[in-house]
Protein backbone atom coordinates (compact mmCIF):
# COMPACT_ATOMS: atom_id res chain seq x y z
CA UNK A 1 24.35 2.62 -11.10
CA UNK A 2 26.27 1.15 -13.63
CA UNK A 3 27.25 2.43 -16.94
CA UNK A 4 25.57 0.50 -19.15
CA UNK A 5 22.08 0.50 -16.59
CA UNK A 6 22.67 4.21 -16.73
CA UNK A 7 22.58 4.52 -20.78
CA UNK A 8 19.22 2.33 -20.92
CA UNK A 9 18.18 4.51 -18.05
CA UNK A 10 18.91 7.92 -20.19
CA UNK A 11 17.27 6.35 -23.39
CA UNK A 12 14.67 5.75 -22.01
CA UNK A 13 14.16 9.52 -20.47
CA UNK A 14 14.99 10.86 -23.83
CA UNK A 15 11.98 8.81 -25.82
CA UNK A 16 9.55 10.19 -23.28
CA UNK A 17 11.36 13.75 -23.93
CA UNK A 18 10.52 13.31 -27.43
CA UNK A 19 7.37 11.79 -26.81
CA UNK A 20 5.99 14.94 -25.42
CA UNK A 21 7.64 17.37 -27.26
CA UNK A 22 5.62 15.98 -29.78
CA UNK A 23 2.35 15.74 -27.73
CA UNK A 24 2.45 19.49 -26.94
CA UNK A 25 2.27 19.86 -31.20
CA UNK A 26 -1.28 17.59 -31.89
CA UNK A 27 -4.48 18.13 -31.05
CA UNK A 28 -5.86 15.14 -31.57
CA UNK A 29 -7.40 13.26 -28.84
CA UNK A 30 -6.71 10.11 -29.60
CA UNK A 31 -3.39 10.73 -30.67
CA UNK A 32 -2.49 12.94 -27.13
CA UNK A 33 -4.03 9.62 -25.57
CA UNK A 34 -1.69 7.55 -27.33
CA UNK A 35 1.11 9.70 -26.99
CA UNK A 36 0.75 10.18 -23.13
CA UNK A 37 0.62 6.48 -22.26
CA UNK A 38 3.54 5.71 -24.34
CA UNK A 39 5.28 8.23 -22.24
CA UNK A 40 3.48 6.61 -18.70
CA UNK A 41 5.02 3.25 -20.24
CA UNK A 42 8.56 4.64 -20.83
CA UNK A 43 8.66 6.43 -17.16
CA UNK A 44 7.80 2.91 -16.12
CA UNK A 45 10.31 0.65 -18.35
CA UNK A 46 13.01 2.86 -17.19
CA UNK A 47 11.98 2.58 -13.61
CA UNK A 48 12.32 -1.27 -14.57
CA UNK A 49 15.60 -0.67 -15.49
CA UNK A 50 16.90 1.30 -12.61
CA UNK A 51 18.44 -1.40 -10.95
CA UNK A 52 20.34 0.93 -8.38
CA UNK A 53 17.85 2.88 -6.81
CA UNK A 54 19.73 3.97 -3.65
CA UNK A 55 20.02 7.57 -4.41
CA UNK A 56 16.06 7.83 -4.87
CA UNK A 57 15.81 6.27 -1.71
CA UNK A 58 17.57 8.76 0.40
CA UNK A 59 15.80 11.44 -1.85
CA UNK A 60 12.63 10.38 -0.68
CA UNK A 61 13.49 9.51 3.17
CA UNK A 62 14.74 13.55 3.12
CA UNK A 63 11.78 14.43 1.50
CA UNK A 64 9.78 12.46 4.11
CA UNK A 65 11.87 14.06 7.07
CA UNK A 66 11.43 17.29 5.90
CA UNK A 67 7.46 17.09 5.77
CA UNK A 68 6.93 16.31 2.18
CA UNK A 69 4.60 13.44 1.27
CA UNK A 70 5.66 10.89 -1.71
CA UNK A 71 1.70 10.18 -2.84
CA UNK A 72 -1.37 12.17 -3.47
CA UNK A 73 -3.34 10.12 -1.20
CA UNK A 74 -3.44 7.05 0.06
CA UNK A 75 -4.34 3.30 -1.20
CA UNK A 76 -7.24 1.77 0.55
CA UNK A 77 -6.23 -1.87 0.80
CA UNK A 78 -8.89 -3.51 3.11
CA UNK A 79 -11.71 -1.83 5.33
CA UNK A 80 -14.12 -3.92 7.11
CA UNK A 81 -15.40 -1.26 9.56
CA UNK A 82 -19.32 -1.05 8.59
CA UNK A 83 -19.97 1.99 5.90
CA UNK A 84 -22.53 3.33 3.86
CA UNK A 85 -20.25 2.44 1.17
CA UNK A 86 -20.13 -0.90 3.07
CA UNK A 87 -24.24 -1.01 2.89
CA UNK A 88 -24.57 0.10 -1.02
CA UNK A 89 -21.91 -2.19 -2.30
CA UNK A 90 -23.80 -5.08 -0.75
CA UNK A 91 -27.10 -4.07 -2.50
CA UNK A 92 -25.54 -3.47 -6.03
CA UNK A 93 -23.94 -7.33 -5.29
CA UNK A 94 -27.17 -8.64 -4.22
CA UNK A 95 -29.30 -6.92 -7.18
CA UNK A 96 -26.61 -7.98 -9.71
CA UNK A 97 -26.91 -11.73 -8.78
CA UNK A 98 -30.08 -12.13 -7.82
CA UNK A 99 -32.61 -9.89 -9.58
CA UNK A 100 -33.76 -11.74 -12.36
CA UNK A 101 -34.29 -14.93 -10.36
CA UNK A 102 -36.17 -12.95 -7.05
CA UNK A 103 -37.74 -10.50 -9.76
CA UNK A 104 -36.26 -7.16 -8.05
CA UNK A 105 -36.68 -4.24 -10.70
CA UNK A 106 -34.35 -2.01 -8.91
CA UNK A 107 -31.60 -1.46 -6.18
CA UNK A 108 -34.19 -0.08 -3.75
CA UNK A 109 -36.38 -3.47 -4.07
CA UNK A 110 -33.25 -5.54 -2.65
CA UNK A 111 -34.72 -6.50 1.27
CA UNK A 112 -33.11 -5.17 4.63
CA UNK A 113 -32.84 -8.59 5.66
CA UNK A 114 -30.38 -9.80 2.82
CA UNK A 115 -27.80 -6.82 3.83
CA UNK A 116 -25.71 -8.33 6.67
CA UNK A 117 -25.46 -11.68 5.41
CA UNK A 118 -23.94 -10.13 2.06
CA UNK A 119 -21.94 -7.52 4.06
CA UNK A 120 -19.83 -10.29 6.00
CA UNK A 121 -19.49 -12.34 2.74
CA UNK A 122 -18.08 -9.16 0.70
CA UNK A 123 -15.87 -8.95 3.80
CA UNK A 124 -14.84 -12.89 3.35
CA UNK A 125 -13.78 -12.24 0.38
CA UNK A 126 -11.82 -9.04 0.21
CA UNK A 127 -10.19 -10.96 3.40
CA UNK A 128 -8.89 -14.14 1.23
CA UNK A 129 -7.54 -10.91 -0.87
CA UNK A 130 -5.91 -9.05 1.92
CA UNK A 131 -4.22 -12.15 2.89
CA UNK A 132 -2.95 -12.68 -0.95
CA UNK A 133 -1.44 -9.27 -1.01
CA UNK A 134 -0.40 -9.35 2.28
CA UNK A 135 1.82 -12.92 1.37
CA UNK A 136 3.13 -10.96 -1.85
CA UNK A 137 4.22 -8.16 0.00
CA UNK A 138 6.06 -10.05 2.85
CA UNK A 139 7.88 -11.84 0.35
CA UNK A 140 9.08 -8.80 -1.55
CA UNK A 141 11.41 -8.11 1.05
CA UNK A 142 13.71 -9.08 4.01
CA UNK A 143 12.51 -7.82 7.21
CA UNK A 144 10.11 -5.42 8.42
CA UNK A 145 9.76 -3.02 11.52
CA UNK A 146 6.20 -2.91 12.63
CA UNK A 147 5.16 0.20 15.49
CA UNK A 148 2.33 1.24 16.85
CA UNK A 149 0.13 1.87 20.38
CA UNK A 150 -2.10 -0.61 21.32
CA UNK A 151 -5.42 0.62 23.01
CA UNK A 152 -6.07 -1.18 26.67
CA UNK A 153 -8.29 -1.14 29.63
CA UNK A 154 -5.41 0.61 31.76
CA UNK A 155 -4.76 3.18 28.94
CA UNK A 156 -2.42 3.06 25.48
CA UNK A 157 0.91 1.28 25.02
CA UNK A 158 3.44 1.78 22.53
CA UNK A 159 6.63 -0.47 20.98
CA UNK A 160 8.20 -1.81 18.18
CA UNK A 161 9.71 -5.36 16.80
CA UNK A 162 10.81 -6.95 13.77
CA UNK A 163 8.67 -9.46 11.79
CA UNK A 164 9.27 -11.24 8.60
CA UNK A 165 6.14 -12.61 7.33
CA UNK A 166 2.62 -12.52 7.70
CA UNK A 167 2.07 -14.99 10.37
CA UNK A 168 3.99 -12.58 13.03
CA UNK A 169 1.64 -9.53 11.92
CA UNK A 170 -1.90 -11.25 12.63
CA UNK A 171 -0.18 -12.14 16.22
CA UNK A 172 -0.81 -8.64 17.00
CA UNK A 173 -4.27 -8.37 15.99
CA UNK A 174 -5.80 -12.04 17.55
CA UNK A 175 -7.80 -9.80 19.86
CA UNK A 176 -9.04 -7.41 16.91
CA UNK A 177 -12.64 -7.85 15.22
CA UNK A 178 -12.49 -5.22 12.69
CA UNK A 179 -9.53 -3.84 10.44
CA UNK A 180 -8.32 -1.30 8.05
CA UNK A 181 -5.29 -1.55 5.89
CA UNK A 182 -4.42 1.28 3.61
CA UNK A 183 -0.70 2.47 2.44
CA UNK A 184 -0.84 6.88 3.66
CA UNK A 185 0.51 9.17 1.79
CA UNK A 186 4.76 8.75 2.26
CA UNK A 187 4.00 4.79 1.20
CA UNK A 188 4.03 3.32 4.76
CA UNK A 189 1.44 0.42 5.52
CA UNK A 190 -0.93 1.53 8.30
CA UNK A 191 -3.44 -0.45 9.88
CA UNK A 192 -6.16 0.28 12.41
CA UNK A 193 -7.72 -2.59 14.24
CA UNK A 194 -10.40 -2.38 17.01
CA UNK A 195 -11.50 -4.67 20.00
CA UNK A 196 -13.32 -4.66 23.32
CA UNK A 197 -11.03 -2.40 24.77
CA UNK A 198 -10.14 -0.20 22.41
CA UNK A 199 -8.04 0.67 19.07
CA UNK A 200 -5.11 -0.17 17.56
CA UNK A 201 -2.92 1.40 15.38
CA UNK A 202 0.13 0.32 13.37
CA UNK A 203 2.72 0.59 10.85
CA UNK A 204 4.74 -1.68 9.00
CA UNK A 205 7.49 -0.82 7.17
CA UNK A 206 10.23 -2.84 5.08
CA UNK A 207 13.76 -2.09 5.69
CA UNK A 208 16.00 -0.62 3.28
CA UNK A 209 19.40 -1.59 2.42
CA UNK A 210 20.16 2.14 3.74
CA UNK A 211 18.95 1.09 7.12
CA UNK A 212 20.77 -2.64 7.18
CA UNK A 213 23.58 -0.28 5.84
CA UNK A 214 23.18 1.70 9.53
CA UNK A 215 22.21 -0.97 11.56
CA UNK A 216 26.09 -2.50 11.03
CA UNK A 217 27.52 0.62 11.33
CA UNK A 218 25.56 0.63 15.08
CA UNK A 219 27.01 -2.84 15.24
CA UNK A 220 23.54 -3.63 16.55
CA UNK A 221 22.13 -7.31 15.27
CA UNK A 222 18.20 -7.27 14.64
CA UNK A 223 18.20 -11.29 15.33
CA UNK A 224 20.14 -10.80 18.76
CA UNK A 225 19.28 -7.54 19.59
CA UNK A 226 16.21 -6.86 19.34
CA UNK A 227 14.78 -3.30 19.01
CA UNK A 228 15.81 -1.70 22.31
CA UNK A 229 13.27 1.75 22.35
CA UNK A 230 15.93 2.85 25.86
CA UNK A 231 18.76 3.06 23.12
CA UNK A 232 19.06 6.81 21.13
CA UNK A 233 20.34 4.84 18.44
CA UNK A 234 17.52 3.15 17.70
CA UNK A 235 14.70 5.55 18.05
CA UNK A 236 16.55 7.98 16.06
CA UNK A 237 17.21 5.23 13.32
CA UNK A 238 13.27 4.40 13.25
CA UNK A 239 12.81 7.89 13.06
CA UNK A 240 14.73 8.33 9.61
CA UNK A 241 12.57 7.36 6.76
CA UNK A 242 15.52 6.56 4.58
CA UNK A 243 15.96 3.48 6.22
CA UNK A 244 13.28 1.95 5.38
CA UNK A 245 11.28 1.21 1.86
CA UNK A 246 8.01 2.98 1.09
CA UNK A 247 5.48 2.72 -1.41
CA UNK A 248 4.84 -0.93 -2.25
CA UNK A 249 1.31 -0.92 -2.79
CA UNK A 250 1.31 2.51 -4.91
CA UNK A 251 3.97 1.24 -7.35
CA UNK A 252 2.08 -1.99 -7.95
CA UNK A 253 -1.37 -0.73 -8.09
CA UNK A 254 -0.74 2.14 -9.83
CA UNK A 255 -1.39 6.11 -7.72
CA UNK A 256 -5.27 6.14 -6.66
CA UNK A 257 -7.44 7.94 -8.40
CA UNK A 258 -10.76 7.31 -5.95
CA UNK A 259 -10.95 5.45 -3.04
CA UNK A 260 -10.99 1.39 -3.59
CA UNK A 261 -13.53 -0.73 -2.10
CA UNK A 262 -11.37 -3.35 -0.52
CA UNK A 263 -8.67 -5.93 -1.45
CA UNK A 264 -10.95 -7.11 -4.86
CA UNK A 265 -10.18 -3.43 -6.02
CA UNK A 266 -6.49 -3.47 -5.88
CA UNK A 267 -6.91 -6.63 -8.76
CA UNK A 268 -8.83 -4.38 -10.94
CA UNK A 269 -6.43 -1.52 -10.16
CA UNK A 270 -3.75 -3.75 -11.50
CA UNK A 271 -5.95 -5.19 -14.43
CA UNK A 272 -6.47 -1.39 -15.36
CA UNK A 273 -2.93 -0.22 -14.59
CA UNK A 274 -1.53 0.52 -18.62
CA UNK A 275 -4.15 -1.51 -20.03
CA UNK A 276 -2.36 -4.83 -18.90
């Protein structure tokens, strides 16, 4: 970090310093509201202005290695596997739109027969969201390593490869008919996906500038090389954390309170996130 990045840094740790020195000294509600997201806003601002974040990065791939999880819990994203949850939200949608005009006078009066049909368009559209986020993540970085074990007839398979956008992700899943995408607790993608033969499970993670950093020091060229799982090297690189980024979706939705309802929720999330 450089000297002047570090000052603005510092400044901006001081004002939320004095922020809640003076918080501790009110009781007014209002005011401790006012007070406390001023100090949310400064923690964030000088986030902002942490250009050089390398240190926090090996910080939290230790932290990781060692057990420790970044996030309270994790980030629901998309889940089109059929709920309750799945079942109720579909009834408050259908009662919401079309109560007055079918002259429903509660949630309970919305018929059986309406439920799938408003189930699988929910899922359309939390799907046109998924794929939104999805693009905005891919572009917020390089490369990615995705792993997993795929479920099959003759029993489960596991690897890993590097992909760089969206359209090499869904070429794992063109067998899948049901998904869930949700960020865990140490800020790593996961996603389950299910077909006739059995389930799938991933993760996809961005690689850090730590990792490229290793990677040349291994001499070993992602775009030639491939990820060869026979080589020490490289399993005990995927195994370290620090080389790779973690927590996309937390930082930009904010840390979850309750459990989202699918890729609509993440936009409120946002809209909510510091009033903004």
């Amino acid at each position: 970090m450089d000297k002047k990045t570090a000052k603005k840094f510092m400044g901006k740790i001081e004002d939320l310093a004095s922020s809640m020195s003076r918080y501790a000294s009110r009781d007014s509600d209002s005011y401790n509201d006012l007070v406390t997201m001023r100090a949310i806003k400064s923690l964030n601002a000088a986030y902002d202005h942490l250009e050089d974040i390398e240190e926090a990065r090996r910080r939290s791939g230790r932290m990781l290695k060692e057990g420790a999880t970044l996030f309270r819990e994790p980030a629901l994203i998309y889940d089109d596997y059929y709920s309750e949850e799945q079942e109720t939200r579909a009834r408050e949608s259908l009662f919401d739109n079309r109560a007055e005009e079918e002259g429903w006078e509660s949630i309970e009066d919305v018929p059986e027969n309406l439920i799938d049909d408003e189930i699988r368009f929910l899922a359309d559209l939390d799907a046109r969201d998924l794929n939104a986020e999805l693009d905005r993540f891919f572009k917020e970085y390089e490369k990615f390593v995705i792993s997993g074990e795929v479920g099959r007839w003759n029993g489960r398979h596991s690897g890993a490869d590097v992909i760089v956008n969206a359209n090499d992700l869904w070429k794992y899943f063109k067998d899948c008919e049901n998904f869930k995408f949700y960020e865990d607790e140490n800020g790593d993608l996961r996603i389950e996906c299910s077909h006739h033969d059995g389930t799938n499970f991933f993760v996809v993670r961005p690689i850090s500038s730590r990792g490229y950093e290793e990677l040349e020091r291994m001499e070993v060229d992602l775009d030639y090389d491939g990820l060869d799982l026979g080589d020490k090297r490289i399993t005990d690189w995927l195994d370290d954390p620090a080389n790779f980024e973690h927590g996309y979706f937390h930082r930009e939705y904010g840390l979850t309170e309750s459990r989202r309802r699918g890729g609509r929720m993440l936009r409120e999330s946002k809209r909510r996130r510091f009033g903004r």
